[in-house]
Protein backbone atom coordinates (compact mmCIF):
# COMPACT_ATOMS: atom_id res chain seq x y z
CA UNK A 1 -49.77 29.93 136.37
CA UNK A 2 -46.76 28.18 137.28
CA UNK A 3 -43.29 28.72 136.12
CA UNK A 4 -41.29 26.05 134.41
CA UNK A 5 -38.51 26.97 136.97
CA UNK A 6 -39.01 23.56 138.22
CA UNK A 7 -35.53 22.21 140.11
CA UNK A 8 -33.28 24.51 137.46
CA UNK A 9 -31.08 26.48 139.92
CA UNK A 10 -30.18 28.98 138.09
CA UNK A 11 -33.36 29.85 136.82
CA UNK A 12 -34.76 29.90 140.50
CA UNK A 13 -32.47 32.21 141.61
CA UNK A 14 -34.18 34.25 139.45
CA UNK A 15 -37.30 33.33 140.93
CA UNK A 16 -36.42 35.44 144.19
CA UNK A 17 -36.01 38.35 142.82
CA UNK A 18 -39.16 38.10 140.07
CA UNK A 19 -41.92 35.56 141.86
CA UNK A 20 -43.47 33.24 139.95
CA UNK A 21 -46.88 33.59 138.11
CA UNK A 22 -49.60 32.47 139.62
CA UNK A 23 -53.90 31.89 140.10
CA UNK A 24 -53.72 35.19 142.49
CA UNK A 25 -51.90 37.53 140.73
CA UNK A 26 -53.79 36.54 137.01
CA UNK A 27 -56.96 37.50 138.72
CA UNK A 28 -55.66 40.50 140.50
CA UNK A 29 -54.47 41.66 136.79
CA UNK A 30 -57.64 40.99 135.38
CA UNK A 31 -59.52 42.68 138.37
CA UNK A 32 -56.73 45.79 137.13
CA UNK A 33 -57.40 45.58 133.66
CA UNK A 34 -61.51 45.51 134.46
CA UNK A 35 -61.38 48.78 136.01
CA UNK A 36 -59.01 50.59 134.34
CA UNK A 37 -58.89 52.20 130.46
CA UNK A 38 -58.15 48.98 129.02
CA UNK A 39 -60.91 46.27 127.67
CA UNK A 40 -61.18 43.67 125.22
CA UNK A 41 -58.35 45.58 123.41
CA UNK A 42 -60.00 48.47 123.18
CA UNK A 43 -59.50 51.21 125.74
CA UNK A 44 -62.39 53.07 127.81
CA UNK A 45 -62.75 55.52 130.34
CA UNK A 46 -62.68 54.42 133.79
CA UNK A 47 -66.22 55.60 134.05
CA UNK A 48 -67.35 52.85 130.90
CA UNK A 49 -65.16 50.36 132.91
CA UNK A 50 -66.82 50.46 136.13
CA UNK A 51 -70.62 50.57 134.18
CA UNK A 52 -69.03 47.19 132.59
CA UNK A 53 -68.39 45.85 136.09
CA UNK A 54 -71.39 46.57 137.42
CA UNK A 55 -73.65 45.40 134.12
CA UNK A 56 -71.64 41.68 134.89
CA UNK A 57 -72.76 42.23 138.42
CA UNK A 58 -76.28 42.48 137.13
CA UNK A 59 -76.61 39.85 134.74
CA UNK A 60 -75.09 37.55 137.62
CA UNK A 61 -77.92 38.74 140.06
CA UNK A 62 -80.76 37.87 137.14
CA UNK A 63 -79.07 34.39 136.82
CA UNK A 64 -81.75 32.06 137.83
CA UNK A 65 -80.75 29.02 140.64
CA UNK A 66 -80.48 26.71 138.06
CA UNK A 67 -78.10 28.80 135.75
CA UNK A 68 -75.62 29.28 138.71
CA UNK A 69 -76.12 25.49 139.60
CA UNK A 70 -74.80 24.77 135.66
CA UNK A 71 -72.09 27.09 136.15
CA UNK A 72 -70.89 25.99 139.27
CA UNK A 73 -70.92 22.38 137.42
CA UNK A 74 -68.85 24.16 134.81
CA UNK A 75 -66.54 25.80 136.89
CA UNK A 76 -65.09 22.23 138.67
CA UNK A 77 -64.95 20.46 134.86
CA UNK A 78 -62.26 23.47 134.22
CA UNK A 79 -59.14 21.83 134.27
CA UNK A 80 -59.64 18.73 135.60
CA UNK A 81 -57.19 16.01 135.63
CA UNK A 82 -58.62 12.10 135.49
CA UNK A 83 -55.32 10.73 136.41
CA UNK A 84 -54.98 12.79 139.55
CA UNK A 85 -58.53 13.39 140.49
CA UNK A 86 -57.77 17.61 141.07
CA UNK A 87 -58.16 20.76 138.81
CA UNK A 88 -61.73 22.79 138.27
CA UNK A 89 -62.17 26.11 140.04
CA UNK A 90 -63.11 26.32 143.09
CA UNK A 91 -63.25 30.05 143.68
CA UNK A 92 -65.54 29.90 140.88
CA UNK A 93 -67.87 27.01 142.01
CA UNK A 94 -67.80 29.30 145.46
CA UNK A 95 -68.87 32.30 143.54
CA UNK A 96 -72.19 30.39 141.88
CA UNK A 97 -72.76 27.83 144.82
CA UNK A 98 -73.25 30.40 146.95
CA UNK A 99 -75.95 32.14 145.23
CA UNK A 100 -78.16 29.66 144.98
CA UNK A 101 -80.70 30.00 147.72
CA UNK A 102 -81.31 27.15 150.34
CA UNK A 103 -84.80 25.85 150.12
CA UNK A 104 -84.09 25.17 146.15
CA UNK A 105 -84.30 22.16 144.41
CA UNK A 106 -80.35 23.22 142.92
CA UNK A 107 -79.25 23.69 146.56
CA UNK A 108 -79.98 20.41 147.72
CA UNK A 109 -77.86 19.09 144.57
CA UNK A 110 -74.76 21.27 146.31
CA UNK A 111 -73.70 18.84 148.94
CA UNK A 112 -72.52 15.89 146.69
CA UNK A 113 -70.36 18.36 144.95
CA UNK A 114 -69.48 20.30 147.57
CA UNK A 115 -68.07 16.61 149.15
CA UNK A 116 -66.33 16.28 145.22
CA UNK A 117 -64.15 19.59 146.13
CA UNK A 118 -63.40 18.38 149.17
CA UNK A 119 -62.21 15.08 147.89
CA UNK A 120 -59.95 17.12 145.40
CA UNK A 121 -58.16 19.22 147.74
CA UNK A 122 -57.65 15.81 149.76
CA UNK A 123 -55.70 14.33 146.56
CA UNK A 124 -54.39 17.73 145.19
CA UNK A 125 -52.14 18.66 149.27
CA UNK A 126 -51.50 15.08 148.84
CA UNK A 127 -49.68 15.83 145.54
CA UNK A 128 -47.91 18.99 147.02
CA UNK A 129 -46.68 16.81 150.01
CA UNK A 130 -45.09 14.35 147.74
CA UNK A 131 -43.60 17.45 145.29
CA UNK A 132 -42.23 18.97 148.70
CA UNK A 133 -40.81 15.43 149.71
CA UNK A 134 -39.50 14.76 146.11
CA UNK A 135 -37.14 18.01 146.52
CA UNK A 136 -36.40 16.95 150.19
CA UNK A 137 -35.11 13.19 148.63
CA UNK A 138 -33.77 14.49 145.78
CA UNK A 139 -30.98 16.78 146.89
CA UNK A 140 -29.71 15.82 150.29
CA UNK A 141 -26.61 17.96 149.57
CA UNK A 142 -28.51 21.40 149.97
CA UNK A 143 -27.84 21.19 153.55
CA UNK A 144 -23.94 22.01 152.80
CA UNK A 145 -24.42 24.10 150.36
CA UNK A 146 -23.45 28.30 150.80
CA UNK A 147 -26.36 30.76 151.82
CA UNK A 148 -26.46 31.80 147.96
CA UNK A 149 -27.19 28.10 146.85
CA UNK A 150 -29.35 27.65 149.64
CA UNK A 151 -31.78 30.18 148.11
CA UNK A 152 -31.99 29.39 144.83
CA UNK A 153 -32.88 26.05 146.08
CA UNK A 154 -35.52 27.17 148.10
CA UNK A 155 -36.79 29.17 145.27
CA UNK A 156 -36.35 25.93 142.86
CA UNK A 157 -38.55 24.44 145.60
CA UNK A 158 -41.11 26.93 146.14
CA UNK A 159 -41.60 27.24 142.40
CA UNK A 160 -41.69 23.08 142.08
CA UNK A 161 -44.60 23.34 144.00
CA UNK A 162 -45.87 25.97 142.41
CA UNK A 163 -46.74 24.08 139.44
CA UNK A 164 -49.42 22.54 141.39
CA UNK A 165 -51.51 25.92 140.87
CA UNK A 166 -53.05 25.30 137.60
CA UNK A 167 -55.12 22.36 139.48
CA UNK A 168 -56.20 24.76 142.45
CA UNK A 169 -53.31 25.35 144.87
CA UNK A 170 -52.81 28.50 144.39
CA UNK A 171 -49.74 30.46 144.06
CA UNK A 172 -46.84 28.91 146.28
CA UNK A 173 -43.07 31.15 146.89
CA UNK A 174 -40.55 31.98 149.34
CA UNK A 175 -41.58 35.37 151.25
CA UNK A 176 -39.86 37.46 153.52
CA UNK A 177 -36.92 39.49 153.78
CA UNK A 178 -34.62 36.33 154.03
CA UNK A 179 -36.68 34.10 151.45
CA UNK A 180 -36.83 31.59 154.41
CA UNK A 181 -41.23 31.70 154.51
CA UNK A 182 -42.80 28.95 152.28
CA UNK A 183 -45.88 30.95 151.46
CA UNK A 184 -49.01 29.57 149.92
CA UNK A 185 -51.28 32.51 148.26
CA UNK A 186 -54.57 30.31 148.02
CA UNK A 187 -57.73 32.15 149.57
CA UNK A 188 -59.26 29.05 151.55
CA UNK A 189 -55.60 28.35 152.73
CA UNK A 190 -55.56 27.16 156.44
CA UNK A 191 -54.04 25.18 159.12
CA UNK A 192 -55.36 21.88 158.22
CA UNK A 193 -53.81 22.86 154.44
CA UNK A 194 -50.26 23.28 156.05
CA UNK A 195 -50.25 20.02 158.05
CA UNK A 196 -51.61 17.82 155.10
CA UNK A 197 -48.67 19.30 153.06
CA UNK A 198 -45.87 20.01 155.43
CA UNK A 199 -46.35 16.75 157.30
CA UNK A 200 -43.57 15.43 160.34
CA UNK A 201 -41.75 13.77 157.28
CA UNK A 202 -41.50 16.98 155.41
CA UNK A 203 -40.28 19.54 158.46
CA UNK A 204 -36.79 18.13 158.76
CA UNK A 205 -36.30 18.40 155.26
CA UNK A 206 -37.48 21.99 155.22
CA UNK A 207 -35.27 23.17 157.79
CA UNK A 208 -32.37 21.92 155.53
CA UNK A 209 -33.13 23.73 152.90
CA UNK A 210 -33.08 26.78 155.44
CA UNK A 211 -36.99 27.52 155.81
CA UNK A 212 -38.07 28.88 159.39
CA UNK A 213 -41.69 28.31 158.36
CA UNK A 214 -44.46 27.56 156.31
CA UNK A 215 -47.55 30.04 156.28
CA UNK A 216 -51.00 31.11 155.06
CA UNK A 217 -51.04 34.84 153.10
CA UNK A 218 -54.18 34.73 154.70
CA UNK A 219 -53.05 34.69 158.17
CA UNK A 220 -54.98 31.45 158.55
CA UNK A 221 -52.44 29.08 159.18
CA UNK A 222 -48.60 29.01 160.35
CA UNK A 223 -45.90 26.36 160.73
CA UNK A 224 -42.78 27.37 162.49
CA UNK A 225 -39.92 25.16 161.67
């Protein structure tokens, strides 16, 4: 999840040199910790790990349309915020909404919820746009400030953002050698993602905080400022 770096410099200097916590990198631990000797406290041979694994795999196969219809329900009540309209999983309404075979009666109950994730990640890059634009506003000075300050800043940014990943976003930090990438870690990241959140009104702001662009890990999407 997201640090409480928020817009502490200090603290987001040391953001660039130990990235904050994120969605991605809890489930890449967990995928770790699945197949190695370690599970439920209790440690097993890689061979018991993988038979775990693929047992899971099973029992998800045997899951009837209407089981993965309830958990794909399930998976978009996790975390979900009234106030804001975002939160739930998405990855894991994905993972069940896509077994369920068309031609089902729990298929054709897909699209209204499929249109409910859609309206979330509307309201949830409009919330990142305003977080970016709220660091933009806030310290108009960062533009004078020396290289060093510079990148804790963009750090203090990154990581401001960042906090945004407990309601789907993803994990958000600087990236490359020079910490000058604003980097967003979400799988179904793309183009249309950057534009809603680094909007025109954003991009000048950006650049004065020293960023040279805003990309997709994925490779799906790229802003060059």
């Amino acid at each position: 999840m997201a640090s409480s770096v928020g817009r502490v410099l200090t603290i987001g200097a040391m953001v660039l040199a130990i990235p904050a916590a994120c969605i991605g990198a809890v489930a890449l631990y967990g995928r770790a910790l699945s197949e190695s000797e370690v599970g439920v406290g209790t440690l097993v041979s890689p061979a018991e790990a993988r038979a775990r694994l693929e047992a899971a795999r099973e029992r998800f196969r045997a899951m009837t349309p209407a089981q993965h219809l309830a958990e794909a329900r399930r998976a978009l009540d996790q975390g979900y915020d009234e106030a804001t309209h975002t939160g739930g999983s998405f990855a894991g309404f994905d993972h069940h909404a896509e077994a369920i075979a068309e031609g089902t009666p729990e298929h054709a109950e897909l699209a209204p919820l499929r249109a409910e994730v859609q309206r979330r990640r509307v309201h949830l890059f409009a919330l990142a746009h305003g977080r970016v634009g709220q660091f933009v506003h806030d310290h108009p000075e960062v533009g004078a400030a020396d290289a060093g300050r510079q990148r804790a800043m963009r750090a203090a940014l990154a990581s401001g953002v960042d906090e945004l990943s407990r309601r789907g976003l993803g994990c958000v930090h600087v990236a490359d050698e020079a910490n000058t990438t604003l980097r967003f870690d979400h799988g179904d990241c793309d183009q249309g993602m950057l534009d809603a959140i680094a909007r025109p009104d954003n991009t000048a702001g950006l650049r004065t905080y020293g960023f040279r662009r805003v990309r997709c890990a994925n490779g799906q999407g790229v802003i060059e400022l």
